[in-house]
Protein backbone atom coordinates (compact mmCIF):
# COMPACT_ATOMS: atom_id res chain seq x y z
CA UNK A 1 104.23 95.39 105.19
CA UNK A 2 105.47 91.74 106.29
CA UNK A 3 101.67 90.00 106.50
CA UNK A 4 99.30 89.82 104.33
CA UNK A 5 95.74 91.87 104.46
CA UNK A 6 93.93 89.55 102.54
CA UNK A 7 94.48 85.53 102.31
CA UNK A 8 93.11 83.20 100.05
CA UNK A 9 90.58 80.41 100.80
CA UNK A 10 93.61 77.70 101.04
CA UNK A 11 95.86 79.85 102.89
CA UNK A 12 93.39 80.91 105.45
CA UNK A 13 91.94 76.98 105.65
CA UNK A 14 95.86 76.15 106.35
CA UNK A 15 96.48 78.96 108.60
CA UNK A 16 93.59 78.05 111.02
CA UNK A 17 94.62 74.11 110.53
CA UNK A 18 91.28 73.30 109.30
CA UNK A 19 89.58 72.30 105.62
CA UNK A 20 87.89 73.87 103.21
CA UNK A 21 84.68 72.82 103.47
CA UNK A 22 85.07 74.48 106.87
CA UNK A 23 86.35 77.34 106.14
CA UNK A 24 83.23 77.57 103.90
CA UNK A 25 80.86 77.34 106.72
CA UNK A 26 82.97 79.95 109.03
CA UNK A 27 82.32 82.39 106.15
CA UNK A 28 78.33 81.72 105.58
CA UNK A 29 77.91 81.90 109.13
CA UNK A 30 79.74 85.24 109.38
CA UNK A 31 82.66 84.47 111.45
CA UNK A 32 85.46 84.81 108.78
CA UNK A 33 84.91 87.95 107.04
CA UNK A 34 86.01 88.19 102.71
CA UNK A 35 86.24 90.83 99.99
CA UNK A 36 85.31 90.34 96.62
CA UNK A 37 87.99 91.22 93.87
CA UNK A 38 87.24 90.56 90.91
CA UNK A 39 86.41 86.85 90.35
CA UNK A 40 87.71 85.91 93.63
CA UNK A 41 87.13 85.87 97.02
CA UNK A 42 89.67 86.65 99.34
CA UNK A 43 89.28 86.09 103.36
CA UNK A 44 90.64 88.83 105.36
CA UNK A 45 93.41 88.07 108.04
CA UNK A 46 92.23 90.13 110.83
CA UNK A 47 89.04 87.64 110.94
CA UNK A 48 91.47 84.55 110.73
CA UNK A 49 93.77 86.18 113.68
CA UNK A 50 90.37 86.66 115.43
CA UNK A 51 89.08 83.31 115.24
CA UNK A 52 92.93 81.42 115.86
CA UNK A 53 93.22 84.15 119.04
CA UNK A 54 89.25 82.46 120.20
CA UNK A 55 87.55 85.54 119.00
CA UNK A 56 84.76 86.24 116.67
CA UNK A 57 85.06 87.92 113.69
């Protein structure tokens, strides 16, 4: 398995070469999709691929 499933809030604000504050707002507004483990919140990397490829999530 060479990518990731899951990507943190950084790494999937730096993959889609945008902030966090954005990346925020993708995810309240349903467009980045995230899983819950434990204490944190994890973004999941077919809903970055989605958004980079001019898709919604």
């Amino acid at each position: 398995m060479d990518e990731p499933i899951l990507l943190s809030i950084d790494k999937a604000a730096e993959a889609l070469s945008i902030g966090r504050s954005k990346t925020y707002e993708l995810i309240s507004e349903g467009r980045l999709l995230t899983v819950n483990i434990g204490r944190r919140r994890l973004v999941r990397a077919d809903s970055v691929r989605a958004i980079a490829g001019g898709g919604a999530a």
